[in-house]
C-alpha atoms as a PDB file:
ATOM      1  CA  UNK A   1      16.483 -19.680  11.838  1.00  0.00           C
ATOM      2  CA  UNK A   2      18.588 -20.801  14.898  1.00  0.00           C
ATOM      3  CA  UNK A   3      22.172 -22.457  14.987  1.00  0.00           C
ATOM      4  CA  UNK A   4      22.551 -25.249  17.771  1.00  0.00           C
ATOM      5  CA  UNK A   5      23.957 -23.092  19.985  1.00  0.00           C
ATOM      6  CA  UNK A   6      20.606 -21.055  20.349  1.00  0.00           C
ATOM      7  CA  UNK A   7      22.322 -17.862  18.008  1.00  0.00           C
ATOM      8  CA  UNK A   8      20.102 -16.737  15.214  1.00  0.00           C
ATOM      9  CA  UNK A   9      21.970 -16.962  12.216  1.00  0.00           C
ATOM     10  CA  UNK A  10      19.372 -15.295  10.206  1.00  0.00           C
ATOM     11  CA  UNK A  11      20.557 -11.167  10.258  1.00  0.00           C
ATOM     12  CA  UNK A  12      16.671  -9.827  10.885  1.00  0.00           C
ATOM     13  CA  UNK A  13      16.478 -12.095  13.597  1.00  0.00           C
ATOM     14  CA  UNK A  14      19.848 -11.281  15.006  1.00  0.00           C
ATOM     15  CA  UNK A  15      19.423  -7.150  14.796  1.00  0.00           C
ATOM     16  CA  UNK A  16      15.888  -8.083  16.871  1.00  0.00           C
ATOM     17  CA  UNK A  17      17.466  -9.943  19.247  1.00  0.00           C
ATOM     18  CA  UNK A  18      20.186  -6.950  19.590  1.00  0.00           C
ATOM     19  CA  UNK A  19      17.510  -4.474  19.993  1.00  0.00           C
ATOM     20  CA  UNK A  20      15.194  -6.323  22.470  1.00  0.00           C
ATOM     21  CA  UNK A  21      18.553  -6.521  24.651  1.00  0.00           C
ATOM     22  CA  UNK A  22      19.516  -2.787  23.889  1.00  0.00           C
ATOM     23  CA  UNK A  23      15.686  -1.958  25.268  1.00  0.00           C
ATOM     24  CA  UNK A  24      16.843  -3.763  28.318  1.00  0.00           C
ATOM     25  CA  UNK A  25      15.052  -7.543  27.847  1.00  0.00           C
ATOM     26  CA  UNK A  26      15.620 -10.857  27.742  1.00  0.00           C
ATOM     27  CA  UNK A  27      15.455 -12.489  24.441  1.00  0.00           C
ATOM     28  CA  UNK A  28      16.006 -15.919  26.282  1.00  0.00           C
ATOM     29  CA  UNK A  29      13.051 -15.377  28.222  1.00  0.00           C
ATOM     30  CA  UNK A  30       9.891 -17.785  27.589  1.00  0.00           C
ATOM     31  CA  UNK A  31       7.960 -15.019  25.898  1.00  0.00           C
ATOM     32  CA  UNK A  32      10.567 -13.690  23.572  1.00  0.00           C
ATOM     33  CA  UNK A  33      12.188 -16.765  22.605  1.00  0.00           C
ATOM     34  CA  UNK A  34      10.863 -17.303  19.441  1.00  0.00           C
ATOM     35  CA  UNK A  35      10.281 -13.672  18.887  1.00  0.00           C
ATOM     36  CA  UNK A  36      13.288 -12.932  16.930  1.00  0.00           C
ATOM     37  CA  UNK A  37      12.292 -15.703  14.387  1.00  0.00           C
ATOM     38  CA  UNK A  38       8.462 -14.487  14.150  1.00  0.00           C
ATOM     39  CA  UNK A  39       9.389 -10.276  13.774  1.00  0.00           C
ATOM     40  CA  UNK A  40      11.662 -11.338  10.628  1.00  0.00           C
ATOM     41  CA  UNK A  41       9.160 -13.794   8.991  1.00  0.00           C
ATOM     42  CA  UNK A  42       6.528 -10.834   9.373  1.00  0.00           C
ATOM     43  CA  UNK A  43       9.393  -8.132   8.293  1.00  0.00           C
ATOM     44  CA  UNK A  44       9.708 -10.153   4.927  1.00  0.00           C
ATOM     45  CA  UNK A  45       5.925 -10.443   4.644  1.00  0.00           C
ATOM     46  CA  UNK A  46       5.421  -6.813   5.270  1.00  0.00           C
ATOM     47  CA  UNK A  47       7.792  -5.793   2.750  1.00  0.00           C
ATOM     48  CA  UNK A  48       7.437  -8.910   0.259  1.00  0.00           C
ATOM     49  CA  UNK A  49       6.020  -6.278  -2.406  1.00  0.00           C
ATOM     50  CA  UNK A  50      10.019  -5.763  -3.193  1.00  0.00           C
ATOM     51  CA  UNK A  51       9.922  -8.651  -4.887  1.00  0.00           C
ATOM     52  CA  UNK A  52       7.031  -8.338  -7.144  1.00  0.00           C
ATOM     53  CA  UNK A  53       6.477  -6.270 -10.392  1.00  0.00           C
ATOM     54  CA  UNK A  54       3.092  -3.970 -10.733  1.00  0.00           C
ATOM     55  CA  UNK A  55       3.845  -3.677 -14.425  1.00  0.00           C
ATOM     56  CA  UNK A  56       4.198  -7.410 -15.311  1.00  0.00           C
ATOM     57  CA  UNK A  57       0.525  -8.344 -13.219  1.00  0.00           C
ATOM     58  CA  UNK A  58      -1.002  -5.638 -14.847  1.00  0.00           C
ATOM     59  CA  UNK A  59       0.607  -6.537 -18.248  1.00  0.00           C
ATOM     60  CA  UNK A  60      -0.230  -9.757 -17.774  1.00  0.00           C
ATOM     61  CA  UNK A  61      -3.998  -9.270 -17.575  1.00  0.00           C
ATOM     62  CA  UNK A  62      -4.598  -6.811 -20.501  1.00  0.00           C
ATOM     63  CA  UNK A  63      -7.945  -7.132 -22.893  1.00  0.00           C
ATOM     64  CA  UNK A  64      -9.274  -4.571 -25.695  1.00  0.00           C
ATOM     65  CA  UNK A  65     -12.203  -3.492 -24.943  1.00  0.00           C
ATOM     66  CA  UNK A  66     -14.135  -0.408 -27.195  1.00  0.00           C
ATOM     67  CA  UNK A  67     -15.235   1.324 -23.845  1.00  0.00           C
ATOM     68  CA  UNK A  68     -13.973   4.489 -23.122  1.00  0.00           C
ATOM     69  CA  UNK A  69     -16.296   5.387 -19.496  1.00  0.00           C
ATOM     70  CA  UNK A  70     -14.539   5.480 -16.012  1.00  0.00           C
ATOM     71  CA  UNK A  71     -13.831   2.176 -14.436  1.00  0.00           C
ATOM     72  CA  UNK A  72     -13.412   2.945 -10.514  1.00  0.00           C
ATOM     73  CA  UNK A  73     -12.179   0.671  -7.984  1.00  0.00           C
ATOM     74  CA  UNK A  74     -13.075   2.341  -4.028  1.00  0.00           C
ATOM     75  CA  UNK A  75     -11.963   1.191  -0.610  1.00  0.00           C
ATOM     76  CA  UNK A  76      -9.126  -1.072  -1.473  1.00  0.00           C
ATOM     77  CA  UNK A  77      -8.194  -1.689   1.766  1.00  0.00           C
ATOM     78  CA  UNK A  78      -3.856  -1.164   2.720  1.00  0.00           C
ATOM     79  CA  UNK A  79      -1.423  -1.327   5.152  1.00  0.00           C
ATOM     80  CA  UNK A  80       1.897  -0.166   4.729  1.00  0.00           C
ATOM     81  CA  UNK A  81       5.041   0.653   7.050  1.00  0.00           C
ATOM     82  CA  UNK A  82       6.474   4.303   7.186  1.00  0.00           C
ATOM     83  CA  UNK A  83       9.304   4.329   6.102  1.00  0.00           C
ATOM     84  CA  UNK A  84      10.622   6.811   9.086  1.00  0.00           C
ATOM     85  CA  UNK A  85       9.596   4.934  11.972  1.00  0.00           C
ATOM     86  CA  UNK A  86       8.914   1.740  10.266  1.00  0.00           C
ATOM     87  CA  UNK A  87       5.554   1.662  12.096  1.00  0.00           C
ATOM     88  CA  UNK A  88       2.350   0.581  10.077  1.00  0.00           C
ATOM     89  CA  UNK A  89       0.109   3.265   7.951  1.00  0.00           C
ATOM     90  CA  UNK A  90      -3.369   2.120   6.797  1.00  0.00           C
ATOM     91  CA  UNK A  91      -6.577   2.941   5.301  1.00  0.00           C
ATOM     92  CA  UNK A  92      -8.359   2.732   1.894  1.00  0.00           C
ATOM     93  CA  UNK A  93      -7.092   3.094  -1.630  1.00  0.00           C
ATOM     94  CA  UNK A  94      -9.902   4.506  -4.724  1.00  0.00           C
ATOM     95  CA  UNK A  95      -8.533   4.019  -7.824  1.00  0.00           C
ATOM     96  CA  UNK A  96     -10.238   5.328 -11.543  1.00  0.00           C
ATOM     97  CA  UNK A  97      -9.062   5.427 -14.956  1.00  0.00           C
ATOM     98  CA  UNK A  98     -11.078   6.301 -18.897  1.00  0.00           C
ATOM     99  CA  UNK A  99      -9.616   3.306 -21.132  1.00  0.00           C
ATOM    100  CA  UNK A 100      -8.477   4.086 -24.498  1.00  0.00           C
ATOM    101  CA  UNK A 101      -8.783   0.923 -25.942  1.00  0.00           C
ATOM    102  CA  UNK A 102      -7.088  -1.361 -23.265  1.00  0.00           C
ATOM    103  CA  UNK A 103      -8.988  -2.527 -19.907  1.00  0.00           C
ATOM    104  CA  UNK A 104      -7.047  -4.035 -17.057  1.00  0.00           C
ATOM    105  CA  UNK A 105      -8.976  -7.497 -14.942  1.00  0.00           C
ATOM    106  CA  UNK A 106     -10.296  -5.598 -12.011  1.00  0.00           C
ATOM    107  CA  UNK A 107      -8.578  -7.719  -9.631  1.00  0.00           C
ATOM    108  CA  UNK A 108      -5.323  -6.479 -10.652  1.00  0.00           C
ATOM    109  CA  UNK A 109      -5.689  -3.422  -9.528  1.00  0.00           C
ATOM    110  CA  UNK A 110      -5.680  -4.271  -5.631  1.00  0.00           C
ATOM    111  CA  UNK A 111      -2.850  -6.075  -6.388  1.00  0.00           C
ATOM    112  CA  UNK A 112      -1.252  -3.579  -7.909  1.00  0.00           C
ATOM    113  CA  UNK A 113      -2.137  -1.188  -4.234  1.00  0.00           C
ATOM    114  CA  UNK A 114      -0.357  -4.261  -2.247  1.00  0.00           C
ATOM    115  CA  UNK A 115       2.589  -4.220  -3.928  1.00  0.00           C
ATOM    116  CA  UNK A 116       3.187  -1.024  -3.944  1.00  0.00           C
ATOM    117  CA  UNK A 117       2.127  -0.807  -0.060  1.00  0.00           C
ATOM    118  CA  UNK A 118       4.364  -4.004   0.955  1.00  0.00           C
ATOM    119  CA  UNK A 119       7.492  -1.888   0.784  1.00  0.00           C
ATOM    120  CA  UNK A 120       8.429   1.194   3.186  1.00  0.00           C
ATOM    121  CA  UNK A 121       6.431   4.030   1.822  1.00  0.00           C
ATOM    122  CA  UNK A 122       5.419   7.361   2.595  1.00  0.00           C
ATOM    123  CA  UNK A 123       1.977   8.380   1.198  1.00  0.00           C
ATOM    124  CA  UNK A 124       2.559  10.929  -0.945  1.00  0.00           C
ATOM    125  CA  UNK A 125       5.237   7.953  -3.165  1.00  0.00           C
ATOM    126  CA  UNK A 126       2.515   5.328  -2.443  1.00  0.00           C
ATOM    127  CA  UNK A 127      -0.254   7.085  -3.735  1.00  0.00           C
ATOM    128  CA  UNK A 128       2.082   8.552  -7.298  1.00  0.00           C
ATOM    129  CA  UNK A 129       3.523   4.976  -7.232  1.00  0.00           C
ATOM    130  CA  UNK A 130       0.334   3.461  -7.845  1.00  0.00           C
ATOM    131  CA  UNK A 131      -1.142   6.346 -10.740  1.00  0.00           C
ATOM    132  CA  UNK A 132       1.871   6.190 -12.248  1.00  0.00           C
ATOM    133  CA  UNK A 133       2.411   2.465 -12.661  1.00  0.00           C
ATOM    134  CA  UNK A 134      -1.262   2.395 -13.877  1.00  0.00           C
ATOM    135  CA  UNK A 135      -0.239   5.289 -16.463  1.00  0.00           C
ATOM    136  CA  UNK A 136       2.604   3.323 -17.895  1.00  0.00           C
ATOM    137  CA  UNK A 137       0.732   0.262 -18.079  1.00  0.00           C
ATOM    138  CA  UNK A 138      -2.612   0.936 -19.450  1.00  0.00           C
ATOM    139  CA  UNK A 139      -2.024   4.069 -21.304  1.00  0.00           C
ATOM    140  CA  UNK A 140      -5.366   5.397 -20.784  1.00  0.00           C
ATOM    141  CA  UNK A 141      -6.694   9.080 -20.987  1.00  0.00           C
ATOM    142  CA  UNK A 142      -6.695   9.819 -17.551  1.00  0.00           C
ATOM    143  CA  UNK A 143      -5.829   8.125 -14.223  1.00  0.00           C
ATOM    144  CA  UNK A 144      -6.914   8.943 -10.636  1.00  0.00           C
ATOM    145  CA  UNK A 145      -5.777   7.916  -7.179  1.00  0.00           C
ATOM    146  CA  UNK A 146      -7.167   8.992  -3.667  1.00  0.00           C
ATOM    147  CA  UNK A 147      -5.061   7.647  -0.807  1.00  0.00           C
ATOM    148  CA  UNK A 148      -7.285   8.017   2.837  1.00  0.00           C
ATOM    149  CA  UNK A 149      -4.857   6.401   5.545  1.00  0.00           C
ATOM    150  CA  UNK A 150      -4.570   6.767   9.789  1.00  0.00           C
ATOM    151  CA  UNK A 151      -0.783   6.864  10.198  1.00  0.00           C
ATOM    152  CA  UNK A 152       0.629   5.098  14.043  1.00  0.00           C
ATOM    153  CA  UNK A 153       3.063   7.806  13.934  1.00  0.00           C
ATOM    154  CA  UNK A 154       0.886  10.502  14.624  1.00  0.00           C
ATOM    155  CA  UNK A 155      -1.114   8.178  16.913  1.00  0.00           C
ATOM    156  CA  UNK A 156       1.072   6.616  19.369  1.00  0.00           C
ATOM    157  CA  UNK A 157       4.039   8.600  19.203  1.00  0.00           C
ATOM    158  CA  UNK A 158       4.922  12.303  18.588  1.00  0.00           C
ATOM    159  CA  UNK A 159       1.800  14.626  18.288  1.00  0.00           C
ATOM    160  CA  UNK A 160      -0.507  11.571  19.455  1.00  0.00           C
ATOM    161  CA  UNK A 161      -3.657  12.642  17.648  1.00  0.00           C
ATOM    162  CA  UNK A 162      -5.873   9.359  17.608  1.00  0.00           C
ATOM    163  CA  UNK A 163      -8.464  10.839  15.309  1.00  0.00           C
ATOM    164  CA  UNK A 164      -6.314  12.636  12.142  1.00  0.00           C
ATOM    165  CA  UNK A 165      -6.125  11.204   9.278  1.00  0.00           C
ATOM    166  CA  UNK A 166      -4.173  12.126   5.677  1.00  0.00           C
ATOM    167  CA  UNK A 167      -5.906  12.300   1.874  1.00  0.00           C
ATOM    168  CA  UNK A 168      -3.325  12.695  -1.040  1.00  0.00           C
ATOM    169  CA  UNK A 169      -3.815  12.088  -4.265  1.00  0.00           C
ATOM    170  CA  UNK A 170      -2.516  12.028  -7.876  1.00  0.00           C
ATOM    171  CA  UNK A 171      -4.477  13.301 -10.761  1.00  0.00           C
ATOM    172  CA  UNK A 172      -3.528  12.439 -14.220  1.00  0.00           C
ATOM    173  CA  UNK A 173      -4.684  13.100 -18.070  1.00  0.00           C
ATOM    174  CA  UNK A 174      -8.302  13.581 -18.405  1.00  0.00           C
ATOM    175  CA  UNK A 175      -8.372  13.510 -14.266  1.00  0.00           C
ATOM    176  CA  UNK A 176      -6.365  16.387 -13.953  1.00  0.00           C
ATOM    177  CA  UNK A 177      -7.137  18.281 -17.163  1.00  0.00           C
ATOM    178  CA  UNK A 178     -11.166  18.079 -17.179  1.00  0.00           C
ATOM    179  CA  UNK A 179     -13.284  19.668 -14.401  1.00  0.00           C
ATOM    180  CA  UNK A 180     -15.801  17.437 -15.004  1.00  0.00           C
ATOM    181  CA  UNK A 181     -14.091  14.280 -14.809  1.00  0.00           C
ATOM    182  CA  UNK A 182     -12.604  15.504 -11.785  1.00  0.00           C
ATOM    183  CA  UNK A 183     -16.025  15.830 -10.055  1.00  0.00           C
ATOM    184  CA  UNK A 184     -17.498  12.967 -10.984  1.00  0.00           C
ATOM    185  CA  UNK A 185     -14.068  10.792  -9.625  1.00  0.00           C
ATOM    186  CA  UNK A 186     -14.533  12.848  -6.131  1.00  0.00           C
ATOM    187  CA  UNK A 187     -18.315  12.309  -6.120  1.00  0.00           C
ATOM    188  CA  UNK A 188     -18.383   8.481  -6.425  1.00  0.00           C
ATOM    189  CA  UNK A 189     -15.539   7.910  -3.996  1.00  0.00           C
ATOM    190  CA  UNK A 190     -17.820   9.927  -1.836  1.00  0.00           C
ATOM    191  CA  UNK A 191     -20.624   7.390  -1.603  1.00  0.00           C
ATOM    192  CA  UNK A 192     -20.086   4.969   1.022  1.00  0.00           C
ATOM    193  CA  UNK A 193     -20.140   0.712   1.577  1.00  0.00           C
ATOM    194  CA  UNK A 194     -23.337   1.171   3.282  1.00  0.00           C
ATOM    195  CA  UNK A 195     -25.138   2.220  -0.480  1.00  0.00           C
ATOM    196  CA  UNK A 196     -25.345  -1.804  -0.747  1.00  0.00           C
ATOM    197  CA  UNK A 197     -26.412  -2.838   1.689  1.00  0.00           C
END
């Protein structure tokens, strides 16, 4: 929001305008006029996941179900902002859990990925933020996560390696305890899209 006088009166917009001038621009300029206004509607989109509870979707969308086999949900698309550089971090989210007694609606559990990543994150938290949530919730025997994300930190600044990318992951109950369980989470992340097509 502007005032008459052309100030933004809105404090995002005003700490953009005082950085596009400290990086030696003109936020009067045609181009940059409005961007002030635009960087802190996206800033509050980006980070709108501050204002939104894992717990209570998830809570909210609870059934009993006598079905105690892994339920998997792979390549749930995320982007996030570092919290370091405040540049964007993004890739693919696989998340598993074994009910015991309690299922959650499969769509909630994407949502439960973009709330977590609509804040300032590192991986590592994003990726423990999401098992444990899950944990708490759903008290099942065993939750896993597998983060896979390219980070712009490493790509257009610092090392500027266009082609790493980070895994991390959080093991829990059955997931971490059981060898078996283990495998078989690892081996159906493994298979690809492409398998239905």
């Amino acid at each position: 929001m502007t005032t008459k006088g052309g100030h933004a009166s809105d404090p995002i917009e005003s700490n953009v305008e005082a950085i596009l001038k400290e990086l030696g621009e003109n936020p009067t300029r045609d181009g940059l006029l409005k961007t002030p206004q635009r960087v802190a509607k996206a800033m509050r989109f980006f980070a709108k996941g501050y204002h939104q509870d894992p717990a209570e979707i998830l809570t909210g969308a609870l059934f009993d179900v006598d079905y105690d086999e892994m339920v998997l949900v792979k390549d749930i698309d995320f982007y996030s902002l570092c919290e370091h550089h405040m540049v964007p971090f993004f890739g693919r989210v696989h998340v598993a859990y074994i009910p015991k007694g309690k299922v959650v609606g499969l769509s909630k559990i994407p949502r439960t990925v973009e709330i977590f990543a609509r804040r300032l994150q590192v991986q590592e938290r994003l990726t423990m933020d999401i098992a444990q949530t899950l944990e708490s919730v759903l008290k099942p025997k065993g939750v896993g996560v597998v983060v896979e994300a390219k980070h712009l930190c490493m790509m257009m600044r610092g090392v500027e390696k266009q082609n790493s990318f980070a895994i991390t992951s959080s093991l829990r109950g059955s997931f971490e305890s059981d060898p078996k369980t283990r495998s078989e989470f690892i081996e159906l992340i493994r298979h690809r899209k492409e398998s239905f097509a």
